[in-house]
N, C-alpha and C. Protein backbone atom coordinates (compact mmCIF):
# COMPACT_ATOMS: atom_id res chain seq x y z
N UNK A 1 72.45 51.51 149.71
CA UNK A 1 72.23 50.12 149.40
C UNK A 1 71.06 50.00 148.44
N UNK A 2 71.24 49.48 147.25
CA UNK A 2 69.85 49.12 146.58
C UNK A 2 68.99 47.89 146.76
N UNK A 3 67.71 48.66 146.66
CA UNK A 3 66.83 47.34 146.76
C UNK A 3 66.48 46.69 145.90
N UNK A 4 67.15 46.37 145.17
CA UNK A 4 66.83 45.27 144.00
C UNK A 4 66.84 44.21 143.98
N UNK A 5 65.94 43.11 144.21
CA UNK A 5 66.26 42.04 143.91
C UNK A 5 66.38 40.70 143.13
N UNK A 6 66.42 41.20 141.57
CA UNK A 6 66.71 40.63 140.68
C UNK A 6 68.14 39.92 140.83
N UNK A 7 67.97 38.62 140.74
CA UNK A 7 69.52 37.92 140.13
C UNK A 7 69.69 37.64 138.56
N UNK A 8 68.75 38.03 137.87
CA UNK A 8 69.53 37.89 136.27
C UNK A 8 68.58 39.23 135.83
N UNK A 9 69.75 39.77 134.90
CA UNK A 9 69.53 40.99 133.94
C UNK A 9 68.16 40.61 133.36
N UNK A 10 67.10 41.68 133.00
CA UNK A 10 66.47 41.79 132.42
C UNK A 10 66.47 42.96 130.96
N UNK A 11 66.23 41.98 129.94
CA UNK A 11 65.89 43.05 128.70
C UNK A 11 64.80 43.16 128.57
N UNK A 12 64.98 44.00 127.60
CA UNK A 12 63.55 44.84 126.66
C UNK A 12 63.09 43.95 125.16
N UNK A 13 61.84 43.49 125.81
CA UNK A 13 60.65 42.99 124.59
C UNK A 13 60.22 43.53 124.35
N UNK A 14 59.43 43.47 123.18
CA UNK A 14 58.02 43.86 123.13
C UNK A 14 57.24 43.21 121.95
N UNK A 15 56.59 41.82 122.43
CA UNK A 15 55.97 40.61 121.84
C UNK A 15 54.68 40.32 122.16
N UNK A 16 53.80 40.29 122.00
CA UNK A 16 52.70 39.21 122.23
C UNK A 16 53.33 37.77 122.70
N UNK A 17 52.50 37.32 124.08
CA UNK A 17 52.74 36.12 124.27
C UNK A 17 51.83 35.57 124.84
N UNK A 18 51.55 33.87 124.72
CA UNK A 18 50.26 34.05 124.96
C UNK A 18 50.58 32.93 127.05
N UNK A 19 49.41 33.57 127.73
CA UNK A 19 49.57 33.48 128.84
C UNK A 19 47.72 32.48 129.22
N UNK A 20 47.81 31.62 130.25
CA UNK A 20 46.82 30.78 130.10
C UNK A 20 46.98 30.76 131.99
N UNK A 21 45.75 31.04 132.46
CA UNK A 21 45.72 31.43 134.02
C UNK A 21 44.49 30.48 134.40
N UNK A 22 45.07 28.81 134.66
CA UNK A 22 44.59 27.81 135.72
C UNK A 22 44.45 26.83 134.73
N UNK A 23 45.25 26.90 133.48
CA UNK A 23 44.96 26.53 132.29
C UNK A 23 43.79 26.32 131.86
N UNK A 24 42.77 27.02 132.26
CA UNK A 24 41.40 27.58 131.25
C UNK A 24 41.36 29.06 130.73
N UNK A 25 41.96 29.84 131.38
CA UNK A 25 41.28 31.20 131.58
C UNK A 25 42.71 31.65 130.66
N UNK A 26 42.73 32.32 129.53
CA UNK A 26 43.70 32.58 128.49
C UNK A 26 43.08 34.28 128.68
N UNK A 27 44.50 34.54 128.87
CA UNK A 27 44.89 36.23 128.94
C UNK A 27 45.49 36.88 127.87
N UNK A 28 45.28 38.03 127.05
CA UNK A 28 46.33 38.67 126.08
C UNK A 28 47.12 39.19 126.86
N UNK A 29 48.20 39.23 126.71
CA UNK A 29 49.62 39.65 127.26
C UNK A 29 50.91 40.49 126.01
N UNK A 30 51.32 41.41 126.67
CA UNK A 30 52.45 41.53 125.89
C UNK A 30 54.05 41.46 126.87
N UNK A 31 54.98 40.51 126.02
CA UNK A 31 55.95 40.94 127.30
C UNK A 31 56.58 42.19 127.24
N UNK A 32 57.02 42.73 128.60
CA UNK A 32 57.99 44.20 128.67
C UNK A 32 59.67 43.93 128.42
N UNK A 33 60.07 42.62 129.94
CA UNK A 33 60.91 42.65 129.65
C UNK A 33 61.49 40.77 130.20
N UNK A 34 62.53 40.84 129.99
CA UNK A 34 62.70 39.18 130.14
C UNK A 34 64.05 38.64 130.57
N UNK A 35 64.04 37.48 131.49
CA UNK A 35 65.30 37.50 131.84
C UNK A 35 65.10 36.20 131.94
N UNK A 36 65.91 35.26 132.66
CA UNK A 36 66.11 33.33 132.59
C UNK A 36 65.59 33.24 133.62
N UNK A 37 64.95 33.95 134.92
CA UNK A 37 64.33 33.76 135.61
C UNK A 37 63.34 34.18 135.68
N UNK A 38 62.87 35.41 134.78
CA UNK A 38 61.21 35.98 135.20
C UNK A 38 61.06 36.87 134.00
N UNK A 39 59.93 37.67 134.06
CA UNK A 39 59.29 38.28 132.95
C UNK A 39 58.35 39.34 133.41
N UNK A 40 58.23 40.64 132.62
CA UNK A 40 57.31 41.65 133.11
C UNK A 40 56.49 41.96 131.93
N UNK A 41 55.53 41.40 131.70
CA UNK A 41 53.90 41.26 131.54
C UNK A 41 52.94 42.44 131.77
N UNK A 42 52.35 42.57 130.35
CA UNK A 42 51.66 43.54 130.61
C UNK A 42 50.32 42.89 130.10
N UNK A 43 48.97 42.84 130.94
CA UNK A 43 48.19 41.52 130.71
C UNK A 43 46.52 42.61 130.52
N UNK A 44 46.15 41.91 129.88
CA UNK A 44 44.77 42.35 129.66
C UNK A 44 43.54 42.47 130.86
N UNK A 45 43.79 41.40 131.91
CA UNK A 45 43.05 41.30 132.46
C UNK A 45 43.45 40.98 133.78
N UNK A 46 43.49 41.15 135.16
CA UNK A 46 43.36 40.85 136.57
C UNK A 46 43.82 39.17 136.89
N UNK A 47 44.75 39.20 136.97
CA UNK A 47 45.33 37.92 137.84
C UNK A 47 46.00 37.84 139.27
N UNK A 48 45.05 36.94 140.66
CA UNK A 48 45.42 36.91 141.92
C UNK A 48 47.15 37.32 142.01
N UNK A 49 47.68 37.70 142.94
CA UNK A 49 49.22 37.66 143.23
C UNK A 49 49.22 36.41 143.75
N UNK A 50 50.59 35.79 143.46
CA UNK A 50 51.01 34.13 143.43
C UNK A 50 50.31 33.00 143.29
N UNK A 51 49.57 33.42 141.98
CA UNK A 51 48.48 32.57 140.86
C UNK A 51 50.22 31.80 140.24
N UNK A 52 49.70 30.61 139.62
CA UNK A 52 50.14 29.77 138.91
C UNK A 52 49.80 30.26 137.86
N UNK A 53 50.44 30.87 136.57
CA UNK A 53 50.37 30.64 134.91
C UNK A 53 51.27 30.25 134.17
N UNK A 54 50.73 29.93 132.95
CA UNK A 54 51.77 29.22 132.17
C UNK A 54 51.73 29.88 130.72
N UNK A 55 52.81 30.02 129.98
CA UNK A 55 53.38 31.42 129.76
C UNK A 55 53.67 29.89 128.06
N UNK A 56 53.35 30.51 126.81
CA UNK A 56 54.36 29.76 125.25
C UNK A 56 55.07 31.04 125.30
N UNK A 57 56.11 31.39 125.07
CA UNK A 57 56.92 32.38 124.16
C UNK A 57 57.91 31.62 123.08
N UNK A 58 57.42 32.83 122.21
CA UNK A 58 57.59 32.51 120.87
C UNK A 58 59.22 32.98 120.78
N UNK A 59 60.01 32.11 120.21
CA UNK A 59 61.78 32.83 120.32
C UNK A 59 61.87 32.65 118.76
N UNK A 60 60.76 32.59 117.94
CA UNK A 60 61.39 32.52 116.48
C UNK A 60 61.77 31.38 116.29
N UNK A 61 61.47 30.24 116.30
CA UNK A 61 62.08 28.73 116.20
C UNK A 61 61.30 28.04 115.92
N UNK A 62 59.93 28.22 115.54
CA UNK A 62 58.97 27.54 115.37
C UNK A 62 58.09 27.24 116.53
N UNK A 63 58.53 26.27 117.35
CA UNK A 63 57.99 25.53 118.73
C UNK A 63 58.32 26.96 119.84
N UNK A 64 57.66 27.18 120.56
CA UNK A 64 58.07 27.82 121.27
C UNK A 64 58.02 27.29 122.57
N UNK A 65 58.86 28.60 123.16
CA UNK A 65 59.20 27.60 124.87
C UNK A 65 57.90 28.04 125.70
N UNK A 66 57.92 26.81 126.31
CA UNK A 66 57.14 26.58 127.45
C UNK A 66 57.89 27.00 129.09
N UNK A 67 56.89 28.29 129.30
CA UNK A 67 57.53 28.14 130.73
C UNK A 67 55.98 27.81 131.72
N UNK A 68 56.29 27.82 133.03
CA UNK A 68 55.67 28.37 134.31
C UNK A 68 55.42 29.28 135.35
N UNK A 69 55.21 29.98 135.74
CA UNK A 69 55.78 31.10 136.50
C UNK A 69 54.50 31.34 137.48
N UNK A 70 55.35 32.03 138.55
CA UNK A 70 53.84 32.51 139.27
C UNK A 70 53.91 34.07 139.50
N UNK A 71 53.03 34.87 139.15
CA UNK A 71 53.10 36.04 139.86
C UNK A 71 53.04 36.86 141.27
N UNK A 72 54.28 37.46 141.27
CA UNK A 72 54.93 37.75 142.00
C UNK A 72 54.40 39.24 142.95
N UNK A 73 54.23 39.89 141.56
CA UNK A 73 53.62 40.96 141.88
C UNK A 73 52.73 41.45 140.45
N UNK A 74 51.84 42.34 140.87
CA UNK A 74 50.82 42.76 140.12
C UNK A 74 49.75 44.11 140.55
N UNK A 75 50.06 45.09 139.71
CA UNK A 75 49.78 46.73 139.36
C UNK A 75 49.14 46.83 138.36
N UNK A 76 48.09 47.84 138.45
CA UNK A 76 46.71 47.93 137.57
C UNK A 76 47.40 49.35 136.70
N UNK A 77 47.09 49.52 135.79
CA UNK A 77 48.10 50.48 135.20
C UNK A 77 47.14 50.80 133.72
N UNK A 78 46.08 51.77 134.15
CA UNK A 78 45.16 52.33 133.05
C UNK A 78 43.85 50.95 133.01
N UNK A 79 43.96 50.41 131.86
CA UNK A 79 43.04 49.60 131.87
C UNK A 79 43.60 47.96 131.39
N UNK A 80 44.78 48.17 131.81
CA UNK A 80 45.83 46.92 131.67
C UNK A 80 46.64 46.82 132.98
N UNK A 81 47.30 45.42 133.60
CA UNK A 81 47.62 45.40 134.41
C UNK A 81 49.28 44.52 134.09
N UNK A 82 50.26 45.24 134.95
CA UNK A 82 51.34 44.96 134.51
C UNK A 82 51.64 43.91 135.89
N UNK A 83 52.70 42.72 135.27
CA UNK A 83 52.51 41.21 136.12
C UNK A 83 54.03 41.15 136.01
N UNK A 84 54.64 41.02 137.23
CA UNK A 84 56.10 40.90 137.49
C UNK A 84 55.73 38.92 137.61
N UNK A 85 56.33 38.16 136.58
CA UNK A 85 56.49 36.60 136.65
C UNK A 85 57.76 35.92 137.55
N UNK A 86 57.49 35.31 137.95
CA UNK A 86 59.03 34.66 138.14
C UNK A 86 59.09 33.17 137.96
N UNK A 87 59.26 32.61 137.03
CA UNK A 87 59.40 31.43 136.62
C UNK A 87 59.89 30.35 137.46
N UNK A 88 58.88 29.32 137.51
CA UNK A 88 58.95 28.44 138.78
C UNK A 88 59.13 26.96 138.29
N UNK A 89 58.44 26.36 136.51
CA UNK A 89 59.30 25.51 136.28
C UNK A 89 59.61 25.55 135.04
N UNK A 90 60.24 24.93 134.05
CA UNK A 90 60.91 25.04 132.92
C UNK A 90 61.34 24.01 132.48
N UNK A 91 61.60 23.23 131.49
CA UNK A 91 62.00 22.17 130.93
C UNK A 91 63.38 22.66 130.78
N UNK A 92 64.52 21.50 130.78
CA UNK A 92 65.78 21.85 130.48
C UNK A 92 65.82 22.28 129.18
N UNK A 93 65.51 21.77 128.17
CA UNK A 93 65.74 22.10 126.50
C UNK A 93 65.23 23.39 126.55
N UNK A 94 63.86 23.85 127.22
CA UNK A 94 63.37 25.44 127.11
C UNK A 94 64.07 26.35 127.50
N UNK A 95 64.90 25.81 129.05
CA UNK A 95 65.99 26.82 129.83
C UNK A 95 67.09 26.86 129.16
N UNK A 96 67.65 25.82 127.62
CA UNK A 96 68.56 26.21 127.27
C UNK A 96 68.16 27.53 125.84
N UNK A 97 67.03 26.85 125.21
CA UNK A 97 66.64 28.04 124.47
C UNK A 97 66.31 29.54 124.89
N UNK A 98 65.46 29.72 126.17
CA UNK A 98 65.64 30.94 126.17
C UNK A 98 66.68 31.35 126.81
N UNK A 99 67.99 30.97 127.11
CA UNK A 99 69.26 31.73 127.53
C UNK A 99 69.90 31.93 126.15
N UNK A 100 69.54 30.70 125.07
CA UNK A 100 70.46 31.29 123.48
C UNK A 100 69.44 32.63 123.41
N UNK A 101 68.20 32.55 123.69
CA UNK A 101 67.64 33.77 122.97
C UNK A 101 67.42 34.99 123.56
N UNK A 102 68.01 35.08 124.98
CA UNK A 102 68.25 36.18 125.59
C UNK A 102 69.73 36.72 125.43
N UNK A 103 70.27 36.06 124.73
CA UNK A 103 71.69 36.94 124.34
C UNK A 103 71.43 37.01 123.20
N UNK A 104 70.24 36.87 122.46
CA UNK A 104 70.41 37.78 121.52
C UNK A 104 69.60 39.37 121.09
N UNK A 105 69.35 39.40 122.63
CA UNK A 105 68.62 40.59 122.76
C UNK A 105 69.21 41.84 123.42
């Protein structure tokens, strides 16, 4: 039996995005990988597990989408720490852009 419990596929990024933790405290981030429900984050700096952040990614469109997410989980990994997201709210127009822009990845 596997233990996985992802419900949507995740692909492979690899972007700068910018990540903002209590909306003061702005983190460099790059994403790993991305799916319509969550995101794996590789972050500059130490964020609590099931902190509130809020995430622009850029899909090439100019405006980029706005998500929410809280972390889920979080591993220190050299001198960067990698942040499993899972997106908690989303605007409809954003949830329809990043599903056009995850099929095209």
């Amino acid at each position: 039996m596997s233990s996985e419990k992802r419900v949507a596929p995740r692909f492979p990024i690899s972007q700068f995005v910018d990540v903002s933790y209590t909306r003061e405290k702005f983190i460099k981030a790059t994403g790993i990988n991305l799916s319509a429900t969550g995101m794996l984050c590789d972050l500059e700096g130490p964020v609590e597990p099931y902190s509130k952040i809020f995430i622009l990614l850029d899909v090439g469109e100019g405006k980029p989408i706005e998500l929410e997410g809280i972390i889920v989980r979080i591993e220190k990994k050299g001198k960067t720490y990698l942040a499993g997201v899972e997106f908690s709210d989303i605007y409809d127009e954003d949830k329809s852009r990043l599903k056009k822009y995850i099929k095209t990845l």
